[in-house]
N, C-alpha and C. Protein backbone atom coordinates (compact mmCIF):
# COMPACT_ATOMS: atom_id res chain seq x y z
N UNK A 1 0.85 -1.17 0.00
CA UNK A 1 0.00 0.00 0.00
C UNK A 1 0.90 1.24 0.00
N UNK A 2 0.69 1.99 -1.16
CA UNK A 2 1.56 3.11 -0.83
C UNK A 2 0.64 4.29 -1.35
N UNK A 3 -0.12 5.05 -0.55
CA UNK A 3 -0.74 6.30 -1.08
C UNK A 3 -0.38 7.60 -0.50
N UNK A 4 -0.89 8.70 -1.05
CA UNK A 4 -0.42 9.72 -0.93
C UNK A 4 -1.53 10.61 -1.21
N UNK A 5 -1.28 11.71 -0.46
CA UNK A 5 -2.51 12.76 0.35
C UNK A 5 -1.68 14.13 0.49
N UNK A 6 -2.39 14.71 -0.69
CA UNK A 6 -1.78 16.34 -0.69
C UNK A 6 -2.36 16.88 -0.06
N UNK A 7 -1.70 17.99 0.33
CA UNK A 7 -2.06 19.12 1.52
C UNK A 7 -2.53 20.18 0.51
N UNK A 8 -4.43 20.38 1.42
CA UNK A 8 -5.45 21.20 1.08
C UNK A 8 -4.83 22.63 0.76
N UNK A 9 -5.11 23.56 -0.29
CA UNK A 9 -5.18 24.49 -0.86
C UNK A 9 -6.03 25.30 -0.88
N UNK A 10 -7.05 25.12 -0.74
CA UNK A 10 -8.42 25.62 -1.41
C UNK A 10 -8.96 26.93 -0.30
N UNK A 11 -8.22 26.87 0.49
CA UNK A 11 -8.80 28.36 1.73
C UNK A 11 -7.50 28.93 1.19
N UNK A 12 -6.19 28.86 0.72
CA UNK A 12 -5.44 29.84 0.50
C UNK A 12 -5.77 30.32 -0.76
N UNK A 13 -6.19 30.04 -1.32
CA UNK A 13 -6.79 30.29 -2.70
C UNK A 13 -8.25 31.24 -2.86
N UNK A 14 -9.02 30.87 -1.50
CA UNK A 14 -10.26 31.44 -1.66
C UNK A 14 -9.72 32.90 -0.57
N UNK A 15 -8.92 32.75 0.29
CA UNK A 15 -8.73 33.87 0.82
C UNK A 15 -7.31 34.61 0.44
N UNK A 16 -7.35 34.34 -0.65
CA UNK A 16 -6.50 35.31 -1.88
C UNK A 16 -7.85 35.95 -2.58
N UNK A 17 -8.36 35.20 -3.31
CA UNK A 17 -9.39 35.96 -3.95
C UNK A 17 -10.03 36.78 -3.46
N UNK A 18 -11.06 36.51 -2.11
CA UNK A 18 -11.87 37.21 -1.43
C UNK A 18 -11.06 38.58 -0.96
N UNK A 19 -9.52 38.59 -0.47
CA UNK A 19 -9.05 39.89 -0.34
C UNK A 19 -8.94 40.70 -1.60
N UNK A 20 -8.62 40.26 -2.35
CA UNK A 20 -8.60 40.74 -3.98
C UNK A 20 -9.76 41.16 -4.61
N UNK A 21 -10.73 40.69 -4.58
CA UNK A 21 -12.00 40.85 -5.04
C UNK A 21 -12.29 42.04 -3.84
N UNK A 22 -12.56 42.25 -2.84
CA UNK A 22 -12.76 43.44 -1.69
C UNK A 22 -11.85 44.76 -1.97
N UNK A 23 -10.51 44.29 -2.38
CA UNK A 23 -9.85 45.74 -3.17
C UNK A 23 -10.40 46.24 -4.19
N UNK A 24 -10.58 44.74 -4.93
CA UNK A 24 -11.13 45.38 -6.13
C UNK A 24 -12.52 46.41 -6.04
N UNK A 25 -13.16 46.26 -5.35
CA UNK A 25 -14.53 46.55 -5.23
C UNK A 25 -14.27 48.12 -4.22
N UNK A 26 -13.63 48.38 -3.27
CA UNK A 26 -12.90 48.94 -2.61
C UNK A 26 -12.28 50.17 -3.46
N UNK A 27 -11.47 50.21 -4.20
CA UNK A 27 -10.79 50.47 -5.49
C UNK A 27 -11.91 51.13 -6.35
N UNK A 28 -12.47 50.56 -6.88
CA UNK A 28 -13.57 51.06 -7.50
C UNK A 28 -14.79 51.81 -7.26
N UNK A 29 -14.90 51.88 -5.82
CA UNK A 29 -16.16 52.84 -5.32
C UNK A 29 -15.18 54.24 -5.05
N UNK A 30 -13.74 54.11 -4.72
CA UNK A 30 -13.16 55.17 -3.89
C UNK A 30 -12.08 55.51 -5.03
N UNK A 31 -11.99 55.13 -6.16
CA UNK A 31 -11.44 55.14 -7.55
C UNK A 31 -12.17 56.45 -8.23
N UNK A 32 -11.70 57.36 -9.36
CA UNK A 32 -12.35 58.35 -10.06
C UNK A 32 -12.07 57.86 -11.57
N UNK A 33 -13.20 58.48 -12.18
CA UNK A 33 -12.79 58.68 -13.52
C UNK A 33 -12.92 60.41 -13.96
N UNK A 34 -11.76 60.23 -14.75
CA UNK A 34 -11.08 61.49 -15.23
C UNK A 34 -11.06 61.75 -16.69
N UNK A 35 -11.91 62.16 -17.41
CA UNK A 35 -11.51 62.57 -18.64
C UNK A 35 -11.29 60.97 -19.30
N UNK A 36 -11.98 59.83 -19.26
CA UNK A 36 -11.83 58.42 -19.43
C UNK A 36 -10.33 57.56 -19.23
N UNK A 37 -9.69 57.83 -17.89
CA UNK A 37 -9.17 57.30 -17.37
C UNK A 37 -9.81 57.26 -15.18
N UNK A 38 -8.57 55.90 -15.05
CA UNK A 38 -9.57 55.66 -14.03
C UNK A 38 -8.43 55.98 -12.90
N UNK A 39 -8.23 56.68 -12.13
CA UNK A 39 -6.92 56.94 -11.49
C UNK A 39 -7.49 56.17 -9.95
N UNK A 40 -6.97 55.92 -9.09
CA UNK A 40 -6.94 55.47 -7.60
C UNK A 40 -6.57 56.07 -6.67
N UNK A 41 -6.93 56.46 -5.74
CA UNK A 41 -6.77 57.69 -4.86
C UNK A 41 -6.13 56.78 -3.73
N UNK A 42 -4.74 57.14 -3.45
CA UNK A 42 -3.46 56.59 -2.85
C UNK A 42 -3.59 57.39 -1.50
N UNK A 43 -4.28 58.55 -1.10
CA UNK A 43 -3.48 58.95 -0.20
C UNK A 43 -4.63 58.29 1.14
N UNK A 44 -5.70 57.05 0.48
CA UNK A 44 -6.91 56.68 1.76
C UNK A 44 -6.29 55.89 2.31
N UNK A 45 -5.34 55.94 3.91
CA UNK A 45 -4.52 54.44 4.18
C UNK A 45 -5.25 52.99 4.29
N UNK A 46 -7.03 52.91 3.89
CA UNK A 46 -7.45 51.43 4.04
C UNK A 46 -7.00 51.32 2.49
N UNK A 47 -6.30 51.86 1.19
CA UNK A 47 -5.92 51.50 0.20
C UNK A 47 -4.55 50.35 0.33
N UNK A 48 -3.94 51.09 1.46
CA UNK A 48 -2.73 50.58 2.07
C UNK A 48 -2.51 49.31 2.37
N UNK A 49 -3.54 49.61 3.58
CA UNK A 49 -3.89 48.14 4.06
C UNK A 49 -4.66 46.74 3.78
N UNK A 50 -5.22 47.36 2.34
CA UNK A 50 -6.03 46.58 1.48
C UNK A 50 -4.91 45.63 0.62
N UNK A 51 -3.96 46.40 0.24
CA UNK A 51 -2.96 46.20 -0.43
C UNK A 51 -2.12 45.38 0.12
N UNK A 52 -1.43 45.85 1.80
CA UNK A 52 -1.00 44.66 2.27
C UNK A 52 -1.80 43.41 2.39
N UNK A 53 -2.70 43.22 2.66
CA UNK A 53 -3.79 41.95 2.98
C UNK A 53 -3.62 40.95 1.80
N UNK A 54 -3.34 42.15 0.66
CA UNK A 54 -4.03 40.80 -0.49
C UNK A 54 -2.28 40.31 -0.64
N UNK A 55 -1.12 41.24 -0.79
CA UNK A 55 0.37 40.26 -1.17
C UNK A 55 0.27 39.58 0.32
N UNK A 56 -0.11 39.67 1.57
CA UNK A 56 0.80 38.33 2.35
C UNK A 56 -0.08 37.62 1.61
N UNK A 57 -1.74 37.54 1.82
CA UNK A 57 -2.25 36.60 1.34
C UNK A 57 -1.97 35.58 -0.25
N UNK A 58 -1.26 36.70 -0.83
CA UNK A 58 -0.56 35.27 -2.22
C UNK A 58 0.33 34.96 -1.79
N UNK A 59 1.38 35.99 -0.86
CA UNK A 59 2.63 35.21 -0.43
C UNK A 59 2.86 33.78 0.16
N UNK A 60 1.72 33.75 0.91
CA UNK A 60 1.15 32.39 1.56
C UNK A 60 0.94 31.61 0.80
N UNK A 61 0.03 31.79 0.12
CA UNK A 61 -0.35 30.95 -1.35
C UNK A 61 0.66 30.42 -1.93
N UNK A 62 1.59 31.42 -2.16
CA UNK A 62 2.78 30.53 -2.94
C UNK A 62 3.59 29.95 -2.02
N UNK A 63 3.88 30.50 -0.97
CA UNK A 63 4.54 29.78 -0.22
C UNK A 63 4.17 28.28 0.15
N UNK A 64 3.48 28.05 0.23
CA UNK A 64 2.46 27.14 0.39
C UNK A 64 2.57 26.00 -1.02
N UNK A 65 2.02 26.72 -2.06
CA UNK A 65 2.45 25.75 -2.86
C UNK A 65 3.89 25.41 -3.37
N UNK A 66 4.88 26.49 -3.06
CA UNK A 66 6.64 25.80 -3.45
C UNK A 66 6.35 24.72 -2.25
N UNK A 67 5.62 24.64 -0.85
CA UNK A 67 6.07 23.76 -0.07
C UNK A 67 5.94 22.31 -0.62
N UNK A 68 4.88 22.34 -0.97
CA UNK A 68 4.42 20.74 -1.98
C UNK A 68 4.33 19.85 -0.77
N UNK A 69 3.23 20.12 0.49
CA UNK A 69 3.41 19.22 1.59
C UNK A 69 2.50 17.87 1.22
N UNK A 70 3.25 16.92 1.54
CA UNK A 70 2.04 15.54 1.24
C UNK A 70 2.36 14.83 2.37
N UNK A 71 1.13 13.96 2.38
CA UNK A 71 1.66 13.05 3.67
C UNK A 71 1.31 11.46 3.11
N UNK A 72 2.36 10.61 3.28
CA UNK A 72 2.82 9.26 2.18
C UNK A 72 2.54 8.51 3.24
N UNK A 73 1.38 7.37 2.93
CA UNK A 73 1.54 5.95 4.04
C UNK A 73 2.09 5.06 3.42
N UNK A 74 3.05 4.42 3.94
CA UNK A 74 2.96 3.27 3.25
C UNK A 74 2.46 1.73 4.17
N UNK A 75 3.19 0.61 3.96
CA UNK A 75 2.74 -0.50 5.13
C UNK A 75 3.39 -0.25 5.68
N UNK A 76 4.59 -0.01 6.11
CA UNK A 76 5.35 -0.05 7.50
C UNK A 76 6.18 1.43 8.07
N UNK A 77 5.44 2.14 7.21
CA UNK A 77 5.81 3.51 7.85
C UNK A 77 4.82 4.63 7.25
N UNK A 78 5.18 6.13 8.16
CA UNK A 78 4.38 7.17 7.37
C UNK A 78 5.62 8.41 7.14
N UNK A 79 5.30 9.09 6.08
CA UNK A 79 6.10 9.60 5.31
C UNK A 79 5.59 11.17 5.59
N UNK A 80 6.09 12.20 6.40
CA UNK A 80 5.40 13.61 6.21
C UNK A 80 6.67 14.29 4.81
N UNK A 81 6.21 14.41 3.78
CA UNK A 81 7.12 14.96 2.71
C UNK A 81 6.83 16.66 2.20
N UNK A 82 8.39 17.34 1.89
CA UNK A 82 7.71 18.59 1.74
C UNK A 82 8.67 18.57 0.96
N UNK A 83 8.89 19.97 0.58
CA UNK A 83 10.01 20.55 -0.59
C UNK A 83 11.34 20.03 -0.18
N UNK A 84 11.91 20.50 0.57
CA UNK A 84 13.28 20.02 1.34
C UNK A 84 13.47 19.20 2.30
N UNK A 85 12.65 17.98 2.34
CA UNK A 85 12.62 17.05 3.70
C UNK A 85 11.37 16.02 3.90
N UNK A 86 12.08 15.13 3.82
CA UNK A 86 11.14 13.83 4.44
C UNK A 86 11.02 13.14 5.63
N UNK A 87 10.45 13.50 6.32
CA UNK A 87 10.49 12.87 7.99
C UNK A 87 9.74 11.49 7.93
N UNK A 88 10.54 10.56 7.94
CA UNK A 88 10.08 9.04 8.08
C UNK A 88 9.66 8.69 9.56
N UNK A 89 8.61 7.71 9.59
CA UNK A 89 8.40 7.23 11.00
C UNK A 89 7.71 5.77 10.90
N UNK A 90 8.52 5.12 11.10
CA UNK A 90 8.20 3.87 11.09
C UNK A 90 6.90 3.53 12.03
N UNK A 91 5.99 2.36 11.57
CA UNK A 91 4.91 2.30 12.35
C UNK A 91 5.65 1.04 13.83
N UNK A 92 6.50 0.73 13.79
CA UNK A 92 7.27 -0.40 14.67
C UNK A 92 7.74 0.94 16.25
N UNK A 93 8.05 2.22 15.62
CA UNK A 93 8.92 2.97 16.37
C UNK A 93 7.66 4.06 17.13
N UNK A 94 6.19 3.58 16.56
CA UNK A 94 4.97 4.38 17.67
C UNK A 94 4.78 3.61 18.91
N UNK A 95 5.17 4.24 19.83
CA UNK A 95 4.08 3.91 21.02
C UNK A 95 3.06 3.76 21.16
N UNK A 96 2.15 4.46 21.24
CA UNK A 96 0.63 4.82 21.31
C UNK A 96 0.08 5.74 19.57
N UNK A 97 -1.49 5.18 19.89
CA UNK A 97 -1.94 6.39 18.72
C UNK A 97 -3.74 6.39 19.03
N UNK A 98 -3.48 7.31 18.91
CA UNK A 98 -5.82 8.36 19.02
C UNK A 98 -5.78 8.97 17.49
N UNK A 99 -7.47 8.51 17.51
CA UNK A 99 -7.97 8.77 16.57
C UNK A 99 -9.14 9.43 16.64
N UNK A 100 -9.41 10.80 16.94
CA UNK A 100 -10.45 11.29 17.28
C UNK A 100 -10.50 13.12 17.34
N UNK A 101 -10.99 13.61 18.36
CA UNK A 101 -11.23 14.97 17.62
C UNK A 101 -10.55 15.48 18.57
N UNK A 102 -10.35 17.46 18.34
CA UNK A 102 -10.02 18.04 19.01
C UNK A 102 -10.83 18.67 19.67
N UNK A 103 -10.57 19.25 21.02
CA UNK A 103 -12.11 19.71 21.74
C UNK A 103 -11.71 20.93 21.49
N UNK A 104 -10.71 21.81 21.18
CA UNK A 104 -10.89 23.11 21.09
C UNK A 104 -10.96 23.81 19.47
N UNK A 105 -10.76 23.13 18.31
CA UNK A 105 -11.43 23.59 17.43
C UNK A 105 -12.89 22.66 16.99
N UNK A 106 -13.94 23.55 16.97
CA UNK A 106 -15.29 23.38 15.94
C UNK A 106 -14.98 23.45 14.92
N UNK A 107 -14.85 22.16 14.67
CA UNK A 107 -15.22 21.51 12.69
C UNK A 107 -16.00 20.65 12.82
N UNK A 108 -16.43 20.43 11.32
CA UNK A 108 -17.52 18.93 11.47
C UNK A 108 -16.79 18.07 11.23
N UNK A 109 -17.32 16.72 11.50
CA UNK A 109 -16.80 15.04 11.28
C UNK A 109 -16.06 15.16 12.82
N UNK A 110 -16.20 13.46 13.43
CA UNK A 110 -15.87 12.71 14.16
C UNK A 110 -14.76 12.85 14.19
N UNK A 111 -13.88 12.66 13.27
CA UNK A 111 -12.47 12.45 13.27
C UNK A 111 -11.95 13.53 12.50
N UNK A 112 -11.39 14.35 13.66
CA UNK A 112 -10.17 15.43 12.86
C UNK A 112 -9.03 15.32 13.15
N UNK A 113 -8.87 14.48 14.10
CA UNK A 113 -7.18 14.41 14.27
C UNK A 113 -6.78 12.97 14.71
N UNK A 114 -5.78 12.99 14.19
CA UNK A 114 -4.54 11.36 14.64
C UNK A 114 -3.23 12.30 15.18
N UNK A 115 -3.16 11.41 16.28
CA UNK A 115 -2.05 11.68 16.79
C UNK A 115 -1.15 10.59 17.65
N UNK A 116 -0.18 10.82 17.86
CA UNK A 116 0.79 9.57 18.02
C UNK A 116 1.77 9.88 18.62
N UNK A 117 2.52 9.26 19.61
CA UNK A 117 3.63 9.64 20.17
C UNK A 117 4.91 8.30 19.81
N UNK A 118 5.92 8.80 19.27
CA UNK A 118 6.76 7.61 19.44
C UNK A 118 7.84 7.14 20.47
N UNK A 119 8.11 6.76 20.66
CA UNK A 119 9.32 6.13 21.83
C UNK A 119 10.32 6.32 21.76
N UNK A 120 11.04 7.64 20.95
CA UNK A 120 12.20 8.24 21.17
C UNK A 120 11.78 9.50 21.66
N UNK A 121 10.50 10.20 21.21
CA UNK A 121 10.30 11.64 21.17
C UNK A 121 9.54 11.62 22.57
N UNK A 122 9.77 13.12 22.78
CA UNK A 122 8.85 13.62 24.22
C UNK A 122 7.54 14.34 23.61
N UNK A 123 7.38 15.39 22.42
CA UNK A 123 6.63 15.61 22.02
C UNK A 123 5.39 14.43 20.79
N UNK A 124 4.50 15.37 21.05
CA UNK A 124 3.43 14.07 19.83
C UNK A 124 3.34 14.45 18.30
N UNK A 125 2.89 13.84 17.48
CA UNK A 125 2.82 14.38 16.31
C UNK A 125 1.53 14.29 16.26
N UNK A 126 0.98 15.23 15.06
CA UNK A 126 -0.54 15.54 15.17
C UNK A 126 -0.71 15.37 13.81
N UNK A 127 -1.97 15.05 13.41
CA UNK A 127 -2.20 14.92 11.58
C UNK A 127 -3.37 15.47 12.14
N UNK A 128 -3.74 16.79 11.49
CA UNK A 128 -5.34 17.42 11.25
C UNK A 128 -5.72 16.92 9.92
N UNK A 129 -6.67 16.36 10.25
CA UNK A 129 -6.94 15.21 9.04
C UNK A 129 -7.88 16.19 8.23
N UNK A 130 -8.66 17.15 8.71
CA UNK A 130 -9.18 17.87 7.38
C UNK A 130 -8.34 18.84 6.83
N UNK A 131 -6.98 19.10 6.79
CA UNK A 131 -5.95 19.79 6.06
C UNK A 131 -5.23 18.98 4.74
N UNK A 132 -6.19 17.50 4.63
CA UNK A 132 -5.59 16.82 3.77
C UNK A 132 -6.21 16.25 2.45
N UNK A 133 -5.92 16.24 1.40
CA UNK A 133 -7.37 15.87 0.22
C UNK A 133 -7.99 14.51 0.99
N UNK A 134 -9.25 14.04 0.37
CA UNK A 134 -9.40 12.62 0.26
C UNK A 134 -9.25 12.22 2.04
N UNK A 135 -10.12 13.19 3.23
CA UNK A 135 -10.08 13.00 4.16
C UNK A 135 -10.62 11.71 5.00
N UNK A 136 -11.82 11.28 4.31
CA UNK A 136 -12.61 9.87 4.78
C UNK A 136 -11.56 8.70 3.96
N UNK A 137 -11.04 8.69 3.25
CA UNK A 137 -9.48 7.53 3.27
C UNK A 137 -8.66 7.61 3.76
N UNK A 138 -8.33 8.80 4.34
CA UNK A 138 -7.26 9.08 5.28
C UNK A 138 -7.49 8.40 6.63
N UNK A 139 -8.49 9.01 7.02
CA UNK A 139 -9.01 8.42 8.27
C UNK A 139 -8.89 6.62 8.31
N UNK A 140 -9.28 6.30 7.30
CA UNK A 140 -9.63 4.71 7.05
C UNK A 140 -8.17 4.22 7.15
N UNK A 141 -7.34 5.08 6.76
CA UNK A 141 -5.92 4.05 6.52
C UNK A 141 -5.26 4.29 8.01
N UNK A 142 -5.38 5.43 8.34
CA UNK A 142 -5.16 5.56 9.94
C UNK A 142 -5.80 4.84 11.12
N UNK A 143 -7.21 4.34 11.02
CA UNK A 143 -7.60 2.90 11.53
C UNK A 143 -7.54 1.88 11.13
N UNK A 144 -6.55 1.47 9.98
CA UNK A 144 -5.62 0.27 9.73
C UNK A 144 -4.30 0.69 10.37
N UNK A 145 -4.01 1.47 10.31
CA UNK A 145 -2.84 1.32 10.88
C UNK A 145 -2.74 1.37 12.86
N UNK A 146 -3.99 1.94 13.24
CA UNK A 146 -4.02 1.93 14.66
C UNK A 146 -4.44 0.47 15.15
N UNK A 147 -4.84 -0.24 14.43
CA UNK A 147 -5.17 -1.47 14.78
C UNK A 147 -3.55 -2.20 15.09
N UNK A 148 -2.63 -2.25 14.62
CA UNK A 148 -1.33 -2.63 14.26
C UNK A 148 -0.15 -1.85 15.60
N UNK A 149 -1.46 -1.21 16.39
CA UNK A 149 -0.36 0.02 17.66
C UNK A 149 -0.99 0.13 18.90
N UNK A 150 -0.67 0.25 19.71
CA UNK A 150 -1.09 0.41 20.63
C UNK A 150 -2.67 1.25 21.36
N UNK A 151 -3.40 1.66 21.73
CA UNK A 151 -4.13 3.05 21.52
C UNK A 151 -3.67 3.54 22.70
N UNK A 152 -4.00 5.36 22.50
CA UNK A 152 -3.77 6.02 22.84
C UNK A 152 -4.37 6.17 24.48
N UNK A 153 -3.88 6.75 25.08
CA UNK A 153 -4.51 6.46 26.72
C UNK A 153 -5.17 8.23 26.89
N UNK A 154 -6.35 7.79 27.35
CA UNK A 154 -7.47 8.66 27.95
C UNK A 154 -7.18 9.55 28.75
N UNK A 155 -7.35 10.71 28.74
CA UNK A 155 -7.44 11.61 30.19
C UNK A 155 -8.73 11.79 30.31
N UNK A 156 -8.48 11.75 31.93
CA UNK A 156 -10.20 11.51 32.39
C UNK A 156 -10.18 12.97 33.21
N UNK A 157 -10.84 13.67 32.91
CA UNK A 157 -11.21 14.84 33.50
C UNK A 157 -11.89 14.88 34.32
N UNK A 158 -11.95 15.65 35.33
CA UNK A 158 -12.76 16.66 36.39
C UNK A 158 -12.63 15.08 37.59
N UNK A 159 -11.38 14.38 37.43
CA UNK A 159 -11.31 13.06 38.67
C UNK A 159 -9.99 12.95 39.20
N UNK A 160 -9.77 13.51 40.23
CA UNK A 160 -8.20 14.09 40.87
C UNK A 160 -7.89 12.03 40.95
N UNK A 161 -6.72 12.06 40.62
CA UNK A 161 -5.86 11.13 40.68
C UNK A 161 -5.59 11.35 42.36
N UNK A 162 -5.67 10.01 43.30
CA UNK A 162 -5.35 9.94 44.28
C UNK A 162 -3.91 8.73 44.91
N UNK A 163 -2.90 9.49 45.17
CA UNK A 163 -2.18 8.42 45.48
C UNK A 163 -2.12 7.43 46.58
N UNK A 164 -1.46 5.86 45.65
CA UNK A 164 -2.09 5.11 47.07
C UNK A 164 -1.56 5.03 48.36
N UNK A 165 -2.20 4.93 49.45
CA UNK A 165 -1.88 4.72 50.81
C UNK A 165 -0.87 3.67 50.84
């Protein structure tokens, strides 16, 4: 099994446009015409700031796409791949792994995140599974592969841990 899951685009793209399209519109109410030319009146600073909004917002965009982030399963490992770097992680070298949501962002679907800790690292790795195309196979190959690992251990809230006598 070896598939591969590009990293979502489609909000840097729509929030390129939507700033662009708002200048544009922006631009054009606070824009003159002169003798049939259309000049832009530079000295309103929301022209400014309209202007910055929309280059970070392609800067991102492109930045984003030179990154070329994908994330590669194969059978015995997962692959996070980008422009300059492939971080391998063998599925032998996880400790634990959860498959389930985050409580502090609201999105829809059951499953927005996998996460996993391995047995060299102190920190976890996180896959936000709706940042990725083809999210309901994603999920599916990530409960093949959690079957094959340990699961992840529970925190039980609002129940003070008592030590024993």
């Amino acid at each position: 099994m070896h598939k591969v899951y590009k990293y979502k685009l489609d909000f840097y793209y729509q929030q390129s446009l939507s700033y662009l399209l708002v200048f544009l519109i922006y631009a054009g109410i606070r824009g003159s015409y002169f003798e049939d030319r259309f000049t832009l009146v530079f000295s309103d600073p929301i022209v400014y700031i309209m202007i910055l909004f929309v280059a970070l917002s392609l800067a991102t965009l492109i930045l984003n796409l030179v990154r070329n982030r994908k994330l590669i399963i194969e059978d015995d490992r997962i692959i996070f791949h980008s422009r300059h770097r492939d971080r391998e992680i063998k599925l032998s070298d996880i400790e634990w792994m959860h498959i389930g949501r985050e409580m502090l962002v609201q999105t829809a679907g059951r499953f927005q995140l996998v996460v996993f800790k391995m047995k060299a690292r102190r920190r976890l790795f996180r896959i936000r599974v709706g940042r990725y195309e083809r999210d309901r196979e994603l999920v599916a190959d990530m409960e093949r592969i959690a079957e094959r690992v340990p699961k992840g251990k529970r925190r039980q809230f609002g129940m003070k841990r008592r030590k024993p006598v």
